[in-house]
C-alpha atoms as a PDB file:
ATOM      1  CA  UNK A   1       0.383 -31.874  37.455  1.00  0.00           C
ATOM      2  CA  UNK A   2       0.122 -27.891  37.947  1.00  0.00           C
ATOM      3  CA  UNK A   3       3.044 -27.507  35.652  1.00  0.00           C
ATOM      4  CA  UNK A   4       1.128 -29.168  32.852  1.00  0.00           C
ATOM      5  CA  UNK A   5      -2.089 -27.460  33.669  1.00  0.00           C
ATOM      6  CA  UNK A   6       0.111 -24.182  33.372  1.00  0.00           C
ATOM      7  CA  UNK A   7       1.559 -25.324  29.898  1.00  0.00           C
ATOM      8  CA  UNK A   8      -2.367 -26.481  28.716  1.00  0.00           C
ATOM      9  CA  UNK A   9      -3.082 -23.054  29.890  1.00  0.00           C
ATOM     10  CA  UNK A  10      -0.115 -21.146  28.454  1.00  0.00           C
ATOM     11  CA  UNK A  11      -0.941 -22.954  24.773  1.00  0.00           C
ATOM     12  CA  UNK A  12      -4.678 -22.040  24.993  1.00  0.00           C
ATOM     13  CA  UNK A  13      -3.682 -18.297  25.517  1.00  0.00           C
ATOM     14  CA  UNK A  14      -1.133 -18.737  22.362  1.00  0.00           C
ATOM     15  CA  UNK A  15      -3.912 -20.731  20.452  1.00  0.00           C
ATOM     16  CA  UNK A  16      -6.994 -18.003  21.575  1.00  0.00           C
ATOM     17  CA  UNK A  17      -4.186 -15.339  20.758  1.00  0.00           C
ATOM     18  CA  UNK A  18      -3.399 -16.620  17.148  1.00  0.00           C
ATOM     19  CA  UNK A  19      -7.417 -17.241  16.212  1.00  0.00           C
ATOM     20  CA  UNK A  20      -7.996 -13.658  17.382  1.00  0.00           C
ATOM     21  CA  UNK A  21      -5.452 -12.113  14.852  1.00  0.00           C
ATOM     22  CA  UNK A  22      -6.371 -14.694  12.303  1.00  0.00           C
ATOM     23  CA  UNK A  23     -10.010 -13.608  12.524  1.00  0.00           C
ATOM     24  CA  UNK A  24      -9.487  -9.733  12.474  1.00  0.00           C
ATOM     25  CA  UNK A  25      -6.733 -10.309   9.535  1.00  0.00           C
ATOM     26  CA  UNK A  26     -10.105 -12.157   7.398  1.00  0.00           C
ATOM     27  CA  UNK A  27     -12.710  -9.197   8.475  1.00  0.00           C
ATOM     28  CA  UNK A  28     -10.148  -6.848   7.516  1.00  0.00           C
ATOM     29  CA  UNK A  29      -9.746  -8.450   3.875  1.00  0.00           C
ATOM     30  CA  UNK A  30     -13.297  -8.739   3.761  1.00  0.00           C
ATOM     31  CA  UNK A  31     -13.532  -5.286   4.202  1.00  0.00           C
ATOM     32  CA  UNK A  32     -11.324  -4.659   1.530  1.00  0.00           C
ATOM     33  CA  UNK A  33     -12.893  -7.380  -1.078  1.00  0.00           C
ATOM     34  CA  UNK A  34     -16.170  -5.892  -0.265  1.00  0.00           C
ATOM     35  CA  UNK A  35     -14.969  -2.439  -1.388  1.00  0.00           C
ATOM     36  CA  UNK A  36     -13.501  -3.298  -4.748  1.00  0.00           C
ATOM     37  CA  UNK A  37     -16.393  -5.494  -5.478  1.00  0.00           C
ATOM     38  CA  UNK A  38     -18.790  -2.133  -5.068  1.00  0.00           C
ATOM     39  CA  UNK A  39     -16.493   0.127  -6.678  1.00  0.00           C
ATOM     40  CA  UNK A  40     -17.373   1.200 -10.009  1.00  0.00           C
ATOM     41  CA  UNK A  41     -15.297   3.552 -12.297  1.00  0.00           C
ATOM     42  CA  UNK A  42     -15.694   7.221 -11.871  1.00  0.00           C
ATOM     43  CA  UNK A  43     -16.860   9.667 -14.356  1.00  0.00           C
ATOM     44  CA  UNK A  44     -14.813  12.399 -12.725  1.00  0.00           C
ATOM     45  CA  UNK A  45     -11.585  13.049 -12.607  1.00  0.00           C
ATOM     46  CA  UNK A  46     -10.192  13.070  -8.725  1.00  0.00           C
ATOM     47  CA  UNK A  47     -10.296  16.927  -8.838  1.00  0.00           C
ATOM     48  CA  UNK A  48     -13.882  17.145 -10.011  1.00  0.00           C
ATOM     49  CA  UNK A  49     -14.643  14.532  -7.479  1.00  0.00           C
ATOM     50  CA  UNK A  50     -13.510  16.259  -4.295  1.00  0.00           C
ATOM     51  CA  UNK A  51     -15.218  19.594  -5.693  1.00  0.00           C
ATOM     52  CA  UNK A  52     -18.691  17.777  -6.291  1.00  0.00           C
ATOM     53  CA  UNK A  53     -22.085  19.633  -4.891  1.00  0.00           C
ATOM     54  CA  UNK A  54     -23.470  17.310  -1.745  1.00  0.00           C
ATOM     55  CA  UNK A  55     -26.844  16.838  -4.391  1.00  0.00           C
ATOM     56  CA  UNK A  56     -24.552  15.244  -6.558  1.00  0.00           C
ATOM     57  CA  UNK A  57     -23.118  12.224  -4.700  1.00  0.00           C
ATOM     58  CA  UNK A  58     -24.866   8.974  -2.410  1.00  0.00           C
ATOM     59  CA  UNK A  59     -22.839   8.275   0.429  1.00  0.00           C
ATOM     60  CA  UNK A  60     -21.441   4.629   0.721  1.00  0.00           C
ATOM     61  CA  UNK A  61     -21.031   4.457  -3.212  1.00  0.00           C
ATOM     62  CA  UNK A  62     -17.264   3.930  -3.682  1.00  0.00           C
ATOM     63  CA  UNK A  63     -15.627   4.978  -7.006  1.00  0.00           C
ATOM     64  CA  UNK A  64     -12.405   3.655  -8.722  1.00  0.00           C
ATOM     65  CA  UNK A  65      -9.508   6.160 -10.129  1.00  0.00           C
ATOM     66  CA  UNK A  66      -6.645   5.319 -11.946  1.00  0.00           C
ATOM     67  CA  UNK A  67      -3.420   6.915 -12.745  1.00  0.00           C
ATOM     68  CA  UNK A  68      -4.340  10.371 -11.422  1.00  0.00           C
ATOM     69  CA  UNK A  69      -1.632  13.038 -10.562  1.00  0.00           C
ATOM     70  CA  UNK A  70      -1.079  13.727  -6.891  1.00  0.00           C
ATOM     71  CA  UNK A  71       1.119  16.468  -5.403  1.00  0.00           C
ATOM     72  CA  UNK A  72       1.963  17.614  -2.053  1.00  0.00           C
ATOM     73  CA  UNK A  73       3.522  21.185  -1.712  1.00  0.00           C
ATOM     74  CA  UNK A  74       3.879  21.272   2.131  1.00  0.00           C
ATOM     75  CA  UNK A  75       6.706  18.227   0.839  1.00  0.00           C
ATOM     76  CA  UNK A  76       7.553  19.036  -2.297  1.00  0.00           C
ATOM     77  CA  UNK A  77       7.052  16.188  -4.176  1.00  0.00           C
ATOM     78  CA  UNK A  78       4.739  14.747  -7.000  1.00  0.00           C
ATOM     79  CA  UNK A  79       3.750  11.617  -8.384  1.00  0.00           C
ATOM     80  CA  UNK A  80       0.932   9.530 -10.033  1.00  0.00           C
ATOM     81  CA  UNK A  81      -0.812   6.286  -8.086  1.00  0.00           C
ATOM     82  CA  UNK A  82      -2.181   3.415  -9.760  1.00  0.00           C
ATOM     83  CA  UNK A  83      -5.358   2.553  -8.327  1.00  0.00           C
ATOM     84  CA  UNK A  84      -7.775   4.762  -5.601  1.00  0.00           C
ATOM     85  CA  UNK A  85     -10.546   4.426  -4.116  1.00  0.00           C
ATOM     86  CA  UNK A  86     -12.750   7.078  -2.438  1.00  0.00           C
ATOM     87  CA  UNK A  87     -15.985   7.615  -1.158  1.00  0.00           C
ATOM     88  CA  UNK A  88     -18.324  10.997   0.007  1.00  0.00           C
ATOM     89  CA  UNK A  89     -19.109  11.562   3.466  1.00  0.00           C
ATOM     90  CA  UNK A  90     -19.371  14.938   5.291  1.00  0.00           C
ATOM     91  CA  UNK A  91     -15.959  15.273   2.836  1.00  0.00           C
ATOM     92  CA  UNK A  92     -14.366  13.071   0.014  1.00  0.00           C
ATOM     93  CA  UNK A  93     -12.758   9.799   1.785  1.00  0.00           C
ATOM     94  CA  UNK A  94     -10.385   7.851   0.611  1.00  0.00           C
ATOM     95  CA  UNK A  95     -10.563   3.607   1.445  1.00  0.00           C
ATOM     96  CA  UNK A  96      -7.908   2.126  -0.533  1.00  0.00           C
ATOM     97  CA  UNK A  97      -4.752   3.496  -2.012  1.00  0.00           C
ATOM     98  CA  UNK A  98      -3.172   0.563  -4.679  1.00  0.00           C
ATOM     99  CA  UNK A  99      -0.194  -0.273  -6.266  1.00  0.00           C
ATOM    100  CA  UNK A 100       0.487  -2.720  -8.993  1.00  0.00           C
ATOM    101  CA  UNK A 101       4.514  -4.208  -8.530  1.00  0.00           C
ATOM    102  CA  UNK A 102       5.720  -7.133 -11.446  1.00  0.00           C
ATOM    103  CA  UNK A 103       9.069  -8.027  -9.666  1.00  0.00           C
ATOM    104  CA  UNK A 104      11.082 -10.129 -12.165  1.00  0.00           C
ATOM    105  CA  UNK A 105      11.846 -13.726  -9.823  1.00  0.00           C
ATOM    106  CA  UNK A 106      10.352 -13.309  -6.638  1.00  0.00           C
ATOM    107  CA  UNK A 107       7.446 -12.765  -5.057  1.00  0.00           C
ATOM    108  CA  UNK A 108       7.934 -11.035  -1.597  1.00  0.00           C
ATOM    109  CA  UNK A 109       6.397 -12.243   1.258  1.00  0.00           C
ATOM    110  CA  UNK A 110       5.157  -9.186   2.672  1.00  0.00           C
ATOM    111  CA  UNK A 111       4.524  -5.781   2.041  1.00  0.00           C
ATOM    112  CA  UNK A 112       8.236  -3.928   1.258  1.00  0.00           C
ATOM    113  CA  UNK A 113       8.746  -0.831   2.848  1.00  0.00           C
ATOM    114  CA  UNK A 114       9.515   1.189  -0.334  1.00  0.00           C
ATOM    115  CA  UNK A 115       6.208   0.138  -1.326  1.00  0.00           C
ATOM    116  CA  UNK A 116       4.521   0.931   1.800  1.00  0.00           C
ATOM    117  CA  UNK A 117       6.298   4.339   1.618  1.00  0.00           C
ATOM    118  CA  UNK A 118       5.499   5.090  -1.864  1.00  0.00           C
ATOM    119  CA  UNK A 119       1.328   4.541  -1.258  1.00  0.00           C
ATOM    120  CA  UNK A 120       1.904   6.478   2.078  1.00  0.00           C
ATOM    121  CA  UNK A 121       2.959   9.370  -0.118  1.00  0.00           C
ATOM    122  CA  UNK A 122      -0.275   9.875  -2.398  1.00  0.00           C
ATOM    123  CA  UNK A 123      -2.057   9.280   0.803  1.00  0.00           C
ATOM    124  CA  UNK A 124      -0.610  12.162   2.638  1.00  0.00           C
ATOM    125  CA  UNK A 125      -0.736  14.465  -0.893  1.00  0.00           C
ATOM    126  CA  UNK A 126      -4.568  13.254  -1.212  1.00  0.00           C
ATOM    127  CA  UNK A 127      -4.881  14.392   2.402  1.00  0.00           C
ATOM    128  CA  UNK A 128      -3.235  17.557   2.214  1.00  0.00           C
ATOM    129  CA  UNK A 129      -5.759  18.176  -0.232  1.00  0.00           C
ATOM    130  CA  UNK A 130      -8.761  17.962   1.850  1.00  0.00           C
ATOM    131  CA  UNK A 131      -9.562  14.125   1.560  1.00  0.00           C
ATOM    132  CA  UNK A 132     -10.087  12.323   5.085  1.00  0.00           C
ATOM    133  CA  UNK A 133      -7.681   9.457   5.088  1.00  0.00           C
ATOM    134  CA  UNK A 134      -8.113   8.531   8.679  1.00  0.00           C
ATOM    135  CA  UNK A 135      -9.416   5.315   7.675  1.00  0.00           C
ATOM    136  CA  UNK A 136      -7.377   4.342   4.229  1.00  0.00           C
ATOM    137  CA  UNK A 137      -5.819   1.299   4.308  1.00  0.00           C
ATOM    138  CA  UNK A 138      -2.494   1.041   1.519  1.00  0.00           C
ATOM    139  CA  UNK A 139      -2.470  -2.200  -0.441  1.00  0.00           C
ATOM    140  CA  UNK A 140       0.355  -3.511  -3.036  1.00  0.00           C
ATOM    141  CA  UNK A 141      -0.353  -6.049  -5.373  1.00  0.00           C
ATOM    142  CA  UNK A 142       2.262  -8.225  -6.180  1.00  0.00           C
ATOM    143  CA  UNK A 143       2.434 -10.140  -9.472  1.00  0.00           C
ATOM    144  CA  UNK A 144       5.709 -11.814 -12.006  1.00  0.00           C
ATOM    145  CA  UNK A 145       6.197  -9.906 -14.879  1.00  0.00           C
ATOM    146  CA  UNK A 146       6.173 -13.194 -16.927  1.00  0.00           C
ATOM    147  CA  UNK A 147       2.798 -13.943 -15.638  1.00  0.00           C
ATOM    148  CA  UNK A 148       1.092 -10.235 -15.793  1.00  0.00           C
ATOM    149  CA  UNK A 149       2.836 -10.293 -19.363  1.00  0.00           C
ATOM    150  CA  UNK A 150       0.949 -14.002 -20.174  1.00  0.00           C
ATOM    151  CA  UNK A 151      -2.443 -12.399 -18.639  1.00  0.00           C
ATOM    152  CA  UNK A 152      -2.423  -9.600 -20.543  1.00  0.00           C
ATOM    153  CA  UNK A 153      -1.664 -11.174 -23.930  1.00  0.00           C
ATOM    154  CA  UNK A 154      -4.217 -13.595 -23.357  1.00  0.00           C
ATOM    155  CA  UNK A 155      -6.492 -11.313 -22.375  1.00  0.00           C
ATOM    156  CA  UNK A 156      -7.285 -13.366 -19.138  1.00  0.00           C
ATOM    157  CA  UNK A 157      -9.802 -12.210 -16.674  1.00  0.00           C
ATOM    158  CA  UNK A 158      -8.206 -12.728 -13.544  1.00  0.00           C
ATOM    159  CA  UNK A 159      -9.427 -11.200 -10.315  1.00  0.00           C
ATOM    160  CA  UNK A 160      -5.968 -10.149  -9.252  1.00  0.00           C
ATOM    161  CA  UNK A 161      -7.477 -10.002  -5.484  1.00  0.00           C
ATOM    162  CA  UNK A 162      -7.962 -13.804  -5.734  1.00  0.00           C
ATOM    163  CA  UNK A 163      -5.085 -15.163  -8.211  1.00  0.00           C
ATOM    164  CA  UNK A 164      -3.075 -17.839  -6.975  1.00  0.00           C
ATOM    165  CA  UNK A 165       0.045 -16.417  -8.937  1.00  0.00           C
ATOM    166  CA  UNK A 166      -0.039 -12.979  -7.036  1.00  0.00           C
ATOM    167  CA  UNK A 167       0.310 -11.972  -3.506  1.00  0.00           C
ATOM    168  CA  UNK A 168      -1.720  -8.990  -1.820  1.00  0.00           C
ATOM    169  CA  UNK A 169      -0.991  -7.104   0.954  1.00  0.00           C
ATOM    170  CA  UNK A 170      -2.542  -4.328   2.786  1.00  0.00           C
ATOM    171  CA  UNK A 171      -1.587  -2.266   6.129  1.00  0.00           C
ATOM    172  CA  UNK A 172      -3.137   0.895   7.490  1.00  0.00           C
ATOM    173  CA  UNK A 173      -2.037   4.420   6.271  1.00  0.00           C
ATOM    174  CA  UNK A 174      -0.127   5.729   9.447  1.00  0.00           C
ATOM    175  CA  UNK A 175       0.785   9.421   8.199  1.00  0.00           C
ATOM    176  CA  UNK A 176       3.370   9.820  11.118  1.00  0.00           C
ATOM    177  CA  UNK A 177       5.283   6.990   9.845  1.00  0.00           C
ATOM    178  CA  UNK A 178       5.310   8.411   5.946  1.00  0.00           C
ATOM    179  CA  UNK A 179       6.511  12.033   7.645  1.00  0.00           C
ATOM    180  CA  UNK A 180       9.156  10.740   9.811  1.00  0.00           C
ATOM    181  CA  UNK A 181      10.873   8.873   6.622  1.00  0.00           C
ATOM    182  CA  UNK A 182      10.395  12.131   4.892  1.00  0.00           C
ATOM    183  CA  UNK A 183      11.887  14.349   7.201  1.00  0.00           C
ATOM    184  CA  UNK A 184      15.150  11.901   7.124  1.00  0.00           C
ATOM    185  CA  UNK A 185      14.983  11.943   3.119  1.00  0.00           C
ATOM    186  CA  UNK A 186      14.454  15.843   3.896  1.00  0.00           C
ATOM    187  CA  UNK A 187      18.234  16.063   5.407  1.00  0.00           C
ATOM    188  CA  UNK A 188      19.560  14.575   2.061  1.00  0.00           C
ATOM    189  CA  UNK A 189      17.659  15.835  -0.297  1.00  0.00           C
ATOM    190  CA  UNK A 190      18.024  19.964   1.090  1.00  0.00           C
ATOM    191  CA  UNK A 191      20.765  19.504   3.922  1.00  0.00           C
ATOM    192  CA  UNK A 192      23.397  17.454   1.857  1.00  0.00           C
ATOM    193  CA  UNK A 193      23.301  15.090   5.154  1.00  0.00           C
ATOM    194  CA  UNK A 194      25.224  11.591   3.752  1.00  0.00           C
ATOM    195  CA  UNK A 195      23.383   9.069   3.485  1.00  0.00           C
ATOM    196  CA  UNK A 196      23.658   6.119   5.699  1.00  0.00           C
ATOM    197  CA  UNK A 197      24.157   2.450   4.684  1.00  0.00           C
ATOM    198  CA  UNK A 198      22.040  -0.038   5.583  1.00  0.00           C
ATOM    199  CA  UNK A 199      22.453  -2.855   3.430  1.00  0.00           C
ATOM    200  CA  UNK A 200      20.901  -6.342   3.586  1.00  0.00           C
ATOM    201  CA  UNK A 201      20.036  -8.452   1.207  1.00  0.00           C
ATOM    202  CA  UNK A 202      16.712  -7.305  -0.014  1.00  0.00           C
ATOM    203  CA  UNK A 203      18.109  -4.289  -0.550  1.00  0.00           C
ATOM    204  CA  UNK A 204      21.290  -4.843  -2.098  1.00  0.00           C
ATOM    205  CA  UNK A 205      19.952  -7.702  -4.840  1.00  0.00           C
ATOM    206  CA  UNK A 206      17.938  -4.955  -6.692  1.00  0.00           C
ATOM    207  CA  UNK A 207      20.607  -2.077  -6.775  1.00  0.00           C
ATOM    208  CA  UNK A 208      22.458  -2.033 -10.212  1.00  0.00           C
ATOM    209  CA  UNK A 209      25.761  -1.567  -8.188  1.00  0.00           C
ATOM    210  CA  UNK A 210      25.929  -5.057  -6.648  1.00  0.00           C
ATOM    211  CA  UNK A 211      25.826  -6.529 -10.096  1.00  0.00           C
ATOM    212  CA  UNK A 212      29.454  -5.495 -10.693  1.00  0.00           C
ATOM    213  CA  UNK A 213      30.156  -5.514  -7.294  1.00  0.00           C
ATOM    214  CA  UNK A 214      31.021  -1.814  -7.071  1.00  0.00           C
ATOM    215  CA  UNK A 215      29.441   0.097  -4.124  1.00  0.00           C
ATOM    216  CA  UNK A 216      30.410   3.238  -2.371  1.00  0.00           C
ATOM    217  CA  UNK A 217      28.367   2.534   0.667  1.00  0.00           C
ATOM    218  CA  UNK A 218      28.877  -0.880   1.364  1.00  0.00           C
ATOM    219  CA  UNK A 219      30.610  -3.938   0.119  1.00  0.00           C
ATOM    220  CA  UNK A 220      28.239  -6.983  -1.072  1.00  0.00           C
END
């Protein structure tokens, strides 16, 4: 009898455990909905933005910039982002950094790492820059090319935050993580340091190289 009572107890923990994250995973996509719902394009580009008088903005009104230029000179490095997000404070903040992936088969079924790395890096150029990303979350929006291709020719309006064909993911910006990866990339890139392989099988089906079966880091 107490070894039941112990199991009924160790399965309510599990249960109370799993309703806790569930719950928290729901207010945090809330959150997120919530934002893109009030977000409305912005007349500015994302350098007129951040320069803006105080007179000239309303805290709490978030406004939506697309393919804007981002680069980081403490890393040397450059780029464009699809979708931001940002909002005025005491300073400019950014919510959401988003990218837009059309993967040709599959659909992944979480956030890749590439892709969390990629967002991570106009996050960190945006906050070199000034911008308070303490609080950005990095999403990646996942969607078949034949389908985006079928949307777009039929001019569908589909909220791509709610489409059944598409997955969405989102994690929080952690700007230690993005710096540690490029500090290793760092060692290649400027210290000729090999490379090391690492190959699995998310990695190796996109690589042009295991299509002929011809690697010089690892065999397939």
């Amino acid at each position: 009898m107490y070894q039941l009572l112990n199991i009924l107890a160790f399965l309510l923990l599990i249960t109370t455990i799993a309703f806790i994250g569930l719950i928290r995973s729901n207010t945090i996509h809330r959150r997120t909905s919530r934002i893109l719902r009030k977000a409305q394009n912005a007349p500015w580009n994302l350098v007129e933005f951040t320069r803006l008088h105080p007179s000239q903005w309303n805290r709490r009104e978030y406004y939506r910039f697309t393919e804007e230029p981002v680069r980081s000179f403490a890393h040397r490095y450059n780029g464009r982002f699809d979708t931001a997000i940002l909002h005025w404070e005491e300073a400019a903040v950014l919510d959401l950094m988003i990218e837009y992936k059309f993967p040709v088969r599959y659909l992944p079924k979480k956030m890749k790492e590439e892709d969390y790395f990629q967002t991570g890096l106009y996050s960190l150029a945006l906050a070199e820059s000034g911008i308070s990303c303490s609080s950005t979350k990095l999403v990646t929006v996942y969607c078949l090319q034949d389908v985006a291709k079928r949307c777009i020719h039929d001019k569908l309006k589909r909220n791509c935050w709610h489409c059944e064909h598409g997955r969405v993911f989102e994690k929080r910006f952690n700007p230690d993580t993005i710096q540690k990866h490029l500090k290793m990339l760092d060692e290649v890139w400027y210290k000729k340091r090999l490379p090391k392989a690492t190959p699995s099988e998310t990695k190796c089906k996109p690589c042009s190289f295991s299509k002929t079966g011809d690697c010089n880091y690892s065999v397939v």
